[in-house]
PDB file of N, CA and C in Angstrom:
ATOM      1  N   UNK A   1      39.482 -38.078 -17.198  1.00  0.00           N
ATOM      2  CA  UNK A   1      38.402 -37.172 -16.836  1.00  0.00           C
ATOM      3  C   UNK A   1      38.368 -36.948 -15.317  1.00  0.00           C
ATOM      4  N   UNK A   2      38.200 -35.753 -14.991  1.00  0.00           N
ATOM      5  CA  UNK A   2      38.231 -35.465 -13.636  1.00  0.00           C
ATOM      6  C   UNK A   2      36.445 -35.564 -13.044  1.00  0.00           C
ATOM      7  N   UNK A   3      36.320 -36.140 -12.025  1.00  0.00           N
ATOM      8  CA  UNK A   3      35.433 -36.777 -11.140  1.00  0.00           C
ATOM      9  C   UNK A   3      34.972 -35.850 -10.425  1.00  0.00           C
ATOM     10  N   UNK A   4      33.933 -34.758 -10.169  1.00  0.00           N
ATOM     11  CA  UNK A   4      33.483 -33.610  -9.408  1.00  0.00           C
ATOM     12  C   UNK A   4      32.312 -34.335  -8.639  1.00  0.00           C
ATOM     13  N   UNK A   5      32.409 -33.950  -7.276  1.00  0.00           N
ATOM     14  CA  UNK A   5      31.552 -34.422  -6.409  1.00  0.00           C
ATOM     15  C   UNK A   5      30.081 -33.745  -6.135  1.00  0.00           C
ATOM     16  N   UNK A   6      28.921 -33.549  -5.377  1.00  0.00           N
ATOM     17  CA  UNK A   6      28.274 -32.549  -5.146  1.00  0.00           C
ATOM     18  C   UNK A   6      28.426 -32.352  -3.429  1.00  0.00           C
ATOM     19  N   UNK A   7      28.924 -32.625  -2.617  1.00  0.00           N
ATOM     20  CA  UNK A   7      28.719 -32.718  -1.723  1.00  0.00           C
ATOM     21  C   UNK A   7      29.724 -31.410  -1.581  1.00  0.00           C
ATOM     22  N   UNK A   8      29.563 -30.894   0.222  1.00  0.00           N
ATOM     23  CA  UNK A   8      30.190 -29.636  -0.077  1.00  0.00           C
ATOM     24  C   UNK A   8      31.304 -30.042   0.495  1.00  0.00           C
ATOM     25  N   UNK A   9      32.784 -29.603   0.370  1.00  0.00           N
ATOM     26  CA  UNK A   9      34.040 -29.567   1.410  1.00  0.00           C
ATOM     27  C   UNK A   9      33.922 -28.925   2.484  1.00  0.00           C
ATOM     28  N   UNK A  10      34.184 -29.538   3.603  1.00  0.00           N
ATOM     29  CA  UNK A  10      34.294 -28.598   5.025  1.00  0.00           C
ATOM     30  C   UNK A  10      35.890 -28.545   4.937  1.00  0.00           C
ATOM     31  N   UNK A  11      36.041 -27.813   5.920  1.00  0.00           N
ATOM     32  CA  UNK A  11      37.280 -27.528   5.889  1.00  0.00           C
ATOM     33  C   UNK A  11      38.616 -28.228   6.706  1.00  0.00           C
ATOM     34  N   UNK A  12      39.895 -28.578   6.697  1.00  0.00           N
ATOM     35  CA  UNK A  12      40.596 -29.549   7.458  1.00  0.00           C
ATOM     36  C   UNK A  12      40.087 -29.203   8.635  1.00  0.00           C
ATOM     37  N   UNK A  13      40.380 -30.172   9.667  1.00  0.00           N
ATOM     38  CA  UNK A  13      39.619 -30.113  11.019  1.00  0.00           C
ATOM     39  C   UNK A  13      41.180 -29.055  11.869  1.00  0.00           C
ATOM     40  N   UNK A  14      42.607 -29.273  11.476  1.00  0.00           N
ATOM     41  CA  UNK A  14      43.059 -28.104  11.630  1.00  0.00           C
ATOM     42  C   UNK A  14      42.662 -26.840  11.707  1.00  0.00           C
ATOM     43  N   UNK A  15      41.717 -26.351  11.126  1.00  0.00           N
ATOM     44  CA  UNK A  15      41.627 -25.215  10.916  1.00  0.00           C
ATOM     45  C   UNK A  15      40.528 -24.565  11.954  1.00  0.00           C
ATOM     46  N   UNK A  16      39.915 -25.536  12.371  1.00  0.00           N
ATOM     47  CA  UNK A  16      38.367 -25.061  13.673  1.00  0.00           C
ATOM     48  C   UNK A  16      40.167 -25.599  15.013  1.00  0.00           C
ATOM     49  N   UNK A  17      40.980 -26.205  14.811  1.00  0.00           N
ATOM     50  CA  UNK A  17      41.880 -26.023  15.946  1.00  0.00           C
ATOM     51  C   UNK A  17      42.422 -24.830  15.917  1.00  0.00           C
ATOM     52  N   UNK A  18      43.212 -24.469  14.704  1.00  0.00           N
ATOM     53  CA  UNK A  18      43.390 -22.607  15.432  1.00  0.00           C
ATOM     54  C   UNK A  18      42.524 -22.248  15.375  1.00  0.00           C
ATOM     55  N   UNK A  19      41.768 -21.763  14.917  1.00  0.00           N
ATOM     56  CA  UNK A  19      41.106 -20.946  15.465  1.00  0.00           C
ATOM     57  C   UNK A  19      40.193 -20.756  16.700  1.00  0.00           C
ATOM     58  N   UNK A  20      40.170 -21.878  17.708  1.00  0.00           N
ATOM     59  CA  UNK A  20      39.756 -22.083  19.169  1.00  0.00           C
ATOM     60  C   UNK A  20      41.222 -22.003  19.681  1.00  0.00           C
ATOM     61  N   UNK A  21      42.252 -22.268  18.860  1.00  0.00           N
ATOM     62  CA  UNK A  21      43.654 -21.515  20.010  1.00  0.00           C
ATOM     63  C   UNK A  21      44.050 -20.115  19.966  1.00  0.00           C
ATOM     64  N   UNK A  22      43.511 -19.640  18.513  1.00  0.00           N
ATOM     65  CA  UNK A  22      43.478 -18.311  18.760  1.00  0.00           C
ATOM     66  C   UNK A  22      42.431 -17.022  19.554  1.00  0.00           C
ATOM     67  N   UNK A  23      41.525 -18.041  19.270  1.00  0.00           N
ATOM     68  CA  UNK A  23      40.443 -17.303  20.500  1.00  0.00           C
ATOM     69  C   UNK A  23      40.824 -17.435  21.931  1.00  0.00           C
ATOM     70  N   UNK A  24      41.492 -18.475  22.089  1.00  0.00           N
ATOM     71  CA  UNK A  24      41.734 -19.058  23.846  1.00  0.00           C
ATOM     72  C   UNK A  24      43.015 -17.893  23.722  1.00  0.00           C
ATOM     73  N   UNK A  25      44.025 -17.590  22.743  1.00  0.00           N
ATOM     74  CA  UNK A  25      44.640 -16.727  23.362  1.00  0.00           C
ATOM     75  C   UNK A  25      44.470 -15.240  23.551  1.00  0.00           C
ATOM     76  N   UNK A  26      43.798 -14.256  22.582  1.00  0.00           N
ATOM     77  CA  UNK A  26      43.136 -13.871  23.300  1.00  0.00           C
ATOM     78  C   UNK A  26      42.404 -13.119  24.178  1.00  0.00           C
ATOM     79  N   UNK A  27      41.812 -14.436  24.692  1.00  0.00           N
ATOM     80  CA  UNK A  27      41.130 -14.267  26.453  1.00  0.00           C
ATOM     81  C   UNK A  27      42.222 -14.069  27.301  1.00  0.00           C
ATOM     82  N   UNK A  28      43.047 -15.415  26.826  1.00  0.00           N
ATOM     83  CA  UNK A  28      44.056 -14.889  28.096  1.00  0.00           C
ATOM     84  C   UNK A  28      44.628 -14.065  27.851  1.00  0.00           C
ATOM     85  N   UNK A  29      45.399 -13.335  27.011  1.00  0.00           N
ATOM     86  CA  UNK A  29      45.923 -12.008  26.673  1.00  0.00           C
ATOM     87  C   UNK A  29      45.164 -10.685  27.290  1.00  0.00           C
ATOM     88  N   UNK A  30      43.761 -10.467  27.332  1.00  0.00           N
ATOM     89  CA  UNK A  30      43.294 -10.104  27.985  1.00  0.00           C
ATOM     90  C   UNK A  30      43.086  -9.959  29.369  1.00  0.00           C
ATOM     91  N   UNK A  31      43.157 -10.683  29.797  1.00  0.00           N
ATOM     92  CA  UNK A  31      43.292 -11.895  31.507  1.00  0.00           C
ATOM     93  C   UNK A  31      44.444 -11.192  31.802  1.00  0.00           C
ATOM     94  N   UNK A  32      45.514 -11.507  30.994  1.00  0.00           N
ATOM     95  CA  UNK A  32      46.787 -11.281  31.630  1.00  0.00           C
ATOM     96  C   UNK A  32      47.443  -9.709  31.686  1.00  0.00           C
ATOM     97  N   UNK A  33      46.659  -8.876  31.081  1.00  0.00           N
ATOM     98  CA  UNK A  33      46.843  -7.736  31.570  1.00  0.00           C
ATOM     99  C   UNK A  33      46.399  -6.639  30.022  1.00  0.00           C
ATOM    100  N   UNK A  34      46.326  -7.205  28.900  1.00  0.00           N
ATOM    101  CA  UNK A  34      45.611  -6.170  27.507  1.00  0.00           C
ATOM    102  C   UNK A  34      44.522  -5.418  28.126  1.00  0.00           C
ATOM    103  N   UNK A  35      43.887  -5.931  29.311  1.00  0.00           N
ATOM    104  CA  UNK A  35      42.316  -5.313  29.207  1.00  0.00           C
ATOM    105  C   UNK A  35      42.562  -4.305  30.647  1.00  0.00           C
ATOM    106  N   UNK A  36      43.479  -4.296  31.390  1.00  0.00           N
ATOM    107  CA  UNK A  36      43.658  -3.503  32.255  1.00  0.00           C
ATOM    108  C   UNK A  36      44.226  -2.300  31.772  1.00  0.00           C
ATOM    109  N   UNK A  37      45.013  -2.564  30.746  1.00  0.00           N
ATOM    110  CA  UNK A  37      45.942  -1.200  29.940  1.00  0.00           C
ATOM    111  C   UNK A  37      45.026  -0.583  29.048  1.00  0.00           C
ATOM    112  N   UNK A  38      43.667  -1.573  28.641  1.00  0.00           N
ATOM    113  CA  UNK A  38      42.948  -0.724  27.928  1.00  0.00           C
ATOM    114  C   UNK A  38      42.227   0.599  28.550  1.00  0.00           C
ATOM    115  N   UNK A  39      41.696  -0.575  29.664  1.00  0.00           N
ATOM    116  CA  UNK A  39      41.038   0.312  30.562  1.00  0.00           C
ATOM    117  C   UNK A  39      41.564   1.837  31.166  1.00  0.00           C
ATOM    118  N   UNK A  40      42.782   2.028  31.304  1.00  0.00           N
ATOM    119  CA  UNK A  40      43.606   2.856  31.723  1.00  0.00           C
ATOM    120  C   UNK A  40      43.635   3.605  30.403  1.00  0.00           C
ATOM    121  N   UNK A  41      44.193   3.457  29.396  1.00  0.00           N
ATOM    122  CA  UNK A  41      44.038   4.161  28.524  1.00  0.00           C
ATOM    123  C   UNK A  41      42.656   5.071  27.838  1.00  0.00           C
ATOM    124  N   UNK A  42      41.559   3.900  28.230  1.00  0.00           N
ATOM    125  CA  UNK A  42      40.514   4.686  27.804  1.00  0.00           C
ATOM    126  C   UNK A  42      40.416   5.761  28.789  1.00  0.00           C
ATOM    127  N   UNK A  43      40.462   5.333  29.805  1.00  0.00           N
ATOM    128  CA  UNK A  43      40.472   6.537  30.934  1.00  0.00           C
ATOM    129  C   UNK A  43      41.311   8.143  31.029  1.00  0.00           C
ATOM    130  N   UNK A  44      42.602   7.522  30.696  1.00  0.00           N
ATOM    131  CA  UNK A  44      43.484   8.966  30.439  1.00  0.00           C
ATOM    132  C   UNK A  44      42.597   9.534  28.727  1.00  0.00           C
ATOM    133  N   UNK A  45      42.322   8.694  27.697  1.00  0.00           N
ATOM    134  CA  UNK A  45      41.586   8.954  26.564  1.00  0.00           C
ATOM    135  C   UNK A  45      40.812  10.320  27.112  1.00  0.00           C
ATOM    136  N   UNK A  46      39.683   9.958  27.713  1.00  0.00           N
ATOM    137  CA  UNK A  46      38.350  10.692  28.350  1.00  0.00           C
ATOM    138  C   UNK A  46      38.839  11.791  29.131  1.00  0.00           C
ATOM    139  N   UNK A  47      39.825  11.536  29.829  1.00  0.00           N
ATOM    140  CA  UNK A  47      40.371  13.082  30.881  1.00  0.00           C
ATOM    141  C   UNK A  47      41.008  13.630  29.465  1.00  0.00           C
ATOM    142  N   UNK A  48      41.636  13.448  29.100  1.00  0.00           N
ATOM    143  CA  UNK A  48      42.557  14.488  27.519  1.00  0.00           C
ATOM    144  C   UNK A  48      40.577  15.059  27.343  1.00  0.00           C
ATOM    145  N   UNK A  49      39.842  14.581  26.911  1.00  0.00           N
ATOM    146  CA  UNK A  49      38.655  14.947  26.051  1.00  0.00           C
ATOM    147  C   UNK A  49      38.385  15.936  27.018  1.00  0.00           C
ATOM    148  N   UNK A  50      37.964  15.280  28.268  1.00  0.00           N
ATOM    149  CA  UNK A  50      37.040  16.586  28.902  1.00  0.00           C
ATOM    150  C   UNK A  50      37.645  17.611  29.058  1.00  0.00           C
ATOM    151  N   UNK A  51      39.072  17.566  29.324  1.00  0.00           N
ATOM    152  CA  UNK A  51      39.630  19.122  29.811  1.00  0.00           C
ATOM    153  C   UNK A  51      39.718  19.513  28.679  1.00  0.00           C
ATOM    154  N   UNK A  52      39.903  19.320  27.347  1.00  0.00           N
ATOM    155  CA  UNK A  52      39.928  19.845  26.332  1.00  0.00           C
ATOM    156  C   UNK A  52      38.406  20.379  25.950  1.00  0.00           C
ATOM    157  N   UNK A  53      37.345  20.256  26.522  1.00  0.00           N
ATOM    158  CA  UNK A  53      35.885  20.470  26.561  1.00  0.00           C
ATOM    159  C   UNK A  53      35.826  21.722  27.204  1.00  0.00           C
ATOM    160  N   UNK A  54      36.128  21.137  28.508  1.00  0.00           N
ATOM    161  CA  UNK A  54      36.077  22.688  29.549  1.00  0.00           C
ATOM    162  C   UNK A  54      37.401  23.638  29.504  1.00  0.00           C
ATOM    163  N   UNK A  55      38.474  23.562  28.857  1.00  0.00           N
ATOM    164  CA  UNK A  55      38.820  25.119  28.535  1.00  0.00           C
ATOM    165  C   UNK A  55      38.492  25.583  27.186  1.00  0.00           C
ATOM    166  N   UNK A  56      37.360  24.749  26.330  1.00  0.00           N
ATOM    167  CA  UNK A  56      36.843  25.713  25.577  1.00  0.00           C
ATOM    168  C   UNK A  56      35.801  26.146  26.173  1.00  0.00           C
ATOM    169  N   UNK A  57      35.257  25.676  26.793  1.00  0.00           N
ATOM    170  CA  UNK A  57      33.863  26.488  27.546  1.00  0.00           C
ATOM    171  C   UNK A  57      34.480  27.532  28.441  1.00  0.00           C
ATOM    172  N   UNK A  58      35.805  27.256  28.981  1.00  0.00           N
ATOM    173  CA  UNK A  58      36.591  28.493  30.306  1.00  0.00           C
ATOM    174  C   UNK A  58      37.625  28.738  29.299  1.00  0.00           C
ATOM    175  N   UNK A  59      37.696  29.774  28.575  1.00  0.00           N
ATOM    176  CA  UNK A  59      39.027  30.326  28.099  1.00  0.00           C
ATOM    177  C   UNK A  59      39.906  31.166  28.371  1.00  0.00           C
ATOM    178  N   UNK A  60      39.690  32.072  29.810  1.00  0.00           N
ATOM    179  CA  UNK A  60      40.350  32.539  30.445  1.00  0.00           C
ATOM    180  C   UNK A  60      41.225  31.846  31.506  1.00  0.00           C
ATOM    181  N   UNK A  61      41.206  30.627  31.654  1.00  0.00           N
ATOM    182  CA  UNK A  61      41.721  29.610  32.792  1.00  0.00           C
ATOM    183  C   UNK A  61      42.108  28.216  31.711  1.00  0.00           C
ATOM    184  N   UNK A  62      42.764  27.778  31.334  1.00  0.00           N
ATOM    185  CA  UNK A  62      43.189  26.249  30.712  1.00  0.00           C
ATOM    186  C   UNK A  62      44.162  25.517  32.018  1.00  0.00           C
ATOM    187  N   UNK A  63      43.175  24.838  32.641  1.00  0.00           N
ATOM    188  CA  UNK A  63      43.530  23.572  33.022  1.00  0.00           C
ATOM    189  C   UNK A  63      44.384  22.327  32.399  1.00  0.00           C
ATOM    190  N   UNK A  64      45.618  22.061  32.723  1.00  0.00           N
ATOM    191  CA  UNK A  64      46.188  20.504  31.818  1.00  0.00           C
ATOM    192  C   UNK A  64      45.282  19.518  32.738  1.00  0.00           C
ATOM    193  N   UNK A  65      44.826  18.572  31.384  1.00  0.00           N
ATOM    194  CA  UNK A  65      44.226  16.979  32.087  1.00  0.00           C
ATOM    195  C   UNK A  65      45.520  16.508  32.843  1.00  0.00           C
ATOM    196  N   UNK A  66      44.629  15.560  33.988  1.00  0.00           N
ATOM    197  CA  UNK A  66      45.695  15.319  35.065  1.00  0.00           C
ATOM    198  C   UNK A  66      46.664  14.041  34.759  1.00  0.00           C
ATOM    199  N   UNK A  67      47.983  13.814  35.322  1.00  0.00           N
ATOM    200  CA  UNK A  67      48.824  12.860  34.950  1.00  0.00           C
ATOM    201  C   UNK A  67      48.045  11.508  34.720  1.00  0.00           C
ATOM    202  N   UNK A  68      48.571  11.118  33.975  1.00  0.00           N
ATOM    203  CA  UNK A  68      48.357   9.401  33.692  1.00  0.00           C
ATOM    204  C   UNK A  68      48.371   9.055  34.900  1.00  0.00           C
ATOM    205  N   UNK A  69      49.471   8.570  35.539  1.00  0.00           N
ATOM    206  CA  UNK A  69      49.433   7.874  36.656  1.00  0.00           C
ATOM    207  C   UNK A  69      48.443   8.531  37.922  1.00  0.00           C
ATOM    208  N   UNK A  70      48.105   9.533  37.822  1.00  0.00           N
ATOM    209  CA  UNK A  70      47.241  10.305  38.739  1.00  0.00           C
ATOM    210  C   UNK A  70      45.639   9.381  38.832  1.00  0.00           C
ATOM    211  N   UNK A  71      45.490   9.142  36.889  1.00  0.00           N
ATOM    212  CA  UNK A  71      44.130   8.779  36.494  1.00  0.00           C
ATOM    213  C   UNK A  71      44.477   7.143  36.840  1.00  0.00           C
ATOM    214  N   UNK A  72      45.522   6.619  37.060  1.00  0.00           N
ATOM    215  CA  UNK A  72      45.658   5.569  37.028  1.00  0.00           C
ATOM    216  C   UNK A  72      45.424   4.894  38.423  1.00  0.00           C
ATOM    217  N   UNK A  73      45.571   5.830  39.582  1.00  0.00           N
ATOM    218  CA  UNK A  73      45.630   5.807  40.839  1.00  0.00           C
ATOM    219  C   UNK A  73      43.563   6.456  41.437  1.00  0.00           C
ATOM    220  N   UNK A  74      43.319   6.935  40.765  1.00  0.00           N
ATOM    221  CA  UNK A  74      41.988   7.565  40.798  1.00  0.00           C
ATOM    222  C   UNK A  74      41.328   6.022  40.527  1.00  0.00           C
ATOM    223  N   UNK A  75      41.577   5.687  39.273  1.00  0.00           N
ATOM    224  CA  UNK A  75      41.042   4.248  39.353  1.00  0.00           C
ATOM    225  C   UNK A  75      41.061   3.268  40.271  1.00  0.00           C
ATOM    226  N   UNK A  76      41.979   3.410  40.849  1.00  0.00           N
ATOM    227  CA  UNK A  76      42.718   1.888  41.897  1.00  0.00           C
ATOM    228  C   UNK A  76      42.113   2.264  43.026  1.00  0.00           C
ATOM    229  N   UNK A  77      41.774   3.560  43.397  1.00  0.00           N
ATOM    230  CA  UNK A  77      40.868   4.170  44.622  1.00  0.00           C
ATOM    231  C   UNK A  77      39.619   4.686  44.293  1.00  0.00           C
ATOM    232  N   UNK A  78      39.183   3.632  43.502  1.00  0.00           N
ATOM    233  CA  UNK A  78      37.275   3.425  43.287  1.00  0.00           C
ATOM    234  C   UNK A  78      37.196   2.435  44.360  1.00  0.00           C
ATOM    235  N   UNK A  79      35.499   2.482  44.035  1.00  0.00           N
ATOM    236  CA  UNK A  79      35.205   1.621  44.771  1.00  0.00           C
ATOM    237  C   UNK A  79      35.145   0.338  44.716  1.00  0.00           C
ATOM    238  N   UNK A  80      35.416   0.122  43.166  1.00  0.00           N
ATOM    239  CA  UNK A  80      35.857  -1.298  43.087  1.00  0.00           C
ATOM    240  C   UNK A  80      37.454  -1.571  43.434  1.00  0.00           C
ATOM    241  N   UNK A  81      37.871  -0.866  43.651  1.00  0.00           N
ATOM    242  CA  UNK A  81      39.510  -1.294  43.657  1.00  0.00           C
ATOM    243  C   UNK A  81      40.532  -1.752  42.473  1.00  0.00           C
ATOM    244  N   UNK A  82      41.251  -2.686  42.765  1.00  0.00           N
ATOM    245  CA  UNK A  82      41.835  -3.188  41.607  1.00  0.00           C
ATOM    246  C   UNK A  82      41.265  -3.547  40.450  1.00  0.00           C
ATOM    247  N   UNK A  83      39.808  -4.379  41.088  1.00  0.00           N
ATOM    248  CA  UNK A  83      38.912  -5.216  39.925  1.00  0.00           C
ATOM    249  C   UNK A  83      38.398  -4.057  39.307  1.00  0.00           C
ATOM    250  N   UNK A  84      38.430  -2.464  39.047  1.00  0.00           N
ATOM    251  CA  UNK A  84      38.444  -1.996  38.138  1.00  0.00           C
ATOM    252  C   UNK A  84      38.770  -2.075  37.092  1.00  0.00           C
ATOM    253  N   UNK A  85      40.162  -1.928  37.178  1.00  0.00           N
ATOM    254  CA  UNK A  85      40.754  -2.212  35.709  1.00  0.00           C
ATOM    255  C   UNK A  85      40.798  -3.367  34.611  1.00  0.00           C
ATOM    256  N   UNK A  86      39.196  -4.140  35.382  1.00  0.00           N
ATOM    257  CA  UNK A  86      39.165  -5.696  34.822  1.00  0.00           C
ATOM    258  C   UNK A  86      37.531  -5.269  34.365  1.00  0.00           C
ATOM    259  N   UNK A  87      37.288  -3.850  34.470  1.00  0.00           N
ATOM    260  CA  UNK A  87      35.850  -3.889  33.980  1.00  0.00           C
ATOM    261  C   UNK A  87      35.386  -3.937  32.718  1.00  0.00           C
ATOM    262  N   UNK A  88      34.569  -4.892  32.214  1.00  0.00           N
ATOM    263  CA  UNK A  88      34.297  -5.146  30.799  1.00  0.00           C
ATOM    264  C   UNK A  88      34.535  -6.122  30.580  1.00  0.00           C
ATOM    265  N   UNK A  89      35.241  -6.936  31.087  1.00  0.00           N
ATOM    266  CA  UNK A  89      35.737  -8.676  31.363  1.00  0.00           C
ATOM    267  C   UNK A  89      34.678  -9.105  30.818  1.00  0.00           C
ATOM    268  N   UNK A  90      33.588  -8.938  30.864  1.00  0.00           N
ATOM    269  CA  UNK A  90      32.839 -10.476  30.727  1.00  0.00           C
ATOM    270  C   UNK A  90      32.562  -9.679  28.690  1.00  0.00           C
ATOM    271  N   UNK A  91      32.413  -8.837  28.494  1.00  0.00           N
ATOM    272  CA  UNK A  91      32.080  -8.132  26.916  1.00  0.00           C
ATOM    273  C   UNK A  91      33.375  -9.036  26.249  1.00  0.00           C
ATOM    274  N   UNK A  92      35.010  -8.927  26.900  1.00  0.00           N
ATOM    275  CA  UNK A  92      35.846  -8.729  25.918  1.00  0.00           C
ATOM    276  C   UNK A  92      36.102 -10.532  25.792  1.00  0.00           C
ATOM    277  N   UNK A  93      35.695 -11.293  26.619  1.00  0.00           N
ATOM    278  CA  UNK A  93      35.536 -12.691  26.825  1.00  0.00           C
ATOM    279  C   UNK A  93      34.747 -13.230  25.487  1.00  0.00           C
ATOM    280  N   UNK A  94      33.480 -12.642  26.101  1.00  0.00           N
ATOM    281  CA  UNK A  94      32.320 -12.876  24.577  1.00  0.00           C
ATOM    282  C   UNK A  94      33.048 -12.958  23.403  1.00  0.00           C
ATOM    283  N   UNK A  95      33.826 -11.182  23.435  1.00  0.00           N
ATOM    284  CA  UNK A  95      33.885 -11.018  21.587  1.00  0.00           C
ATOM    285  C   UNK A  95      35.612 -12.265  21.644  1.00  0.00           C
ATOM    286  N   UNK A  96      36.249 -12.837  22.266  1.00  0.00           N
ATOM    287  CA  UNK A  96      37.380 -13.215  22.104  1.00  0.00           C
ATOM    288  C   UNK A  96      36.625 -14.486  21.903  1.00  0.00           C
ATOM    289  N   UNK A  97      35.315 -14.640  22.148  1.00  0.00           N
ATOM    290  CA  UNK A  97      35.206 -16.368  22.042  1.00  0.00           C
ATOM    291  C   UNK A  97      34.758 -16.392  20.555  1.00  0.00           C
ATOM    292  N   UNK A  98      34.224 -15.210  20.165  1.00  0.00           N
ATOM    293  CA  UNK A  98      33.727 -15.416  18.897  1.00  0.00           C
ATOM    294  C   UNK A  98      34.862 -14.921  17.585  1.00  0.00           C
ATOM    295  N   UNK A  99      36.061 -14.185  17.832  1.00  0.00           N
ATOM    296  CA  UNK A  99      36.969 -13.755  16.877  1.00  0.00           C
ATOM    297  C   UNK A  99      38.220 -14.852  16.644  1.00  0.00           C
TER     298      UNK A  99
END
């Protein structure tokens, strides 16, 4: 006869270890440069949108959104500088500690 307990099973203690090594990586994946390329991307994202906004509002004139690297350099000459492309750091930290 098989012996059933009531108590509940937690789970191997392996398993709360990855998953705090997969959160720790990541952060640093982020750190190490995911969240700067995001940033850049969302950015060229938003220039594609708007000029695609304003030559439907100007349809006698179509403007191309400006080069990537243009938007990429527009960034780097804010006023935050480099630590731009690190903005949101502390959001993508949070959700990496909790995924």
């Amino acid at each position: 006869p098989t012996v059933v307990s009531s108590t509940a099973v937690s789970p191997p203690p392996h398993v709360f270890r990855n998953l705090a090594r997969g959160s720790a990586l990541k952060m640093i994946a982020d750190l190490g440069g995911g969240l700067p390329f995001e940033v850049w991307k969302s950015s060229v994202v938003m220039e594609h949108i708007n000029a695609n906004k304003s030559s439907k509002q100007q349809q006698q004139q179509q403007k191309p959104p400006s080069n990537d690297f243009l938007i990429l350099q527009r960034i780097l000459n804010s006023d935050r500088g480099i630590a731009a492309l690190w903005s949101g750091c502390s959001a993508r930290m949070v959700e990496g500690l909790f995924s």
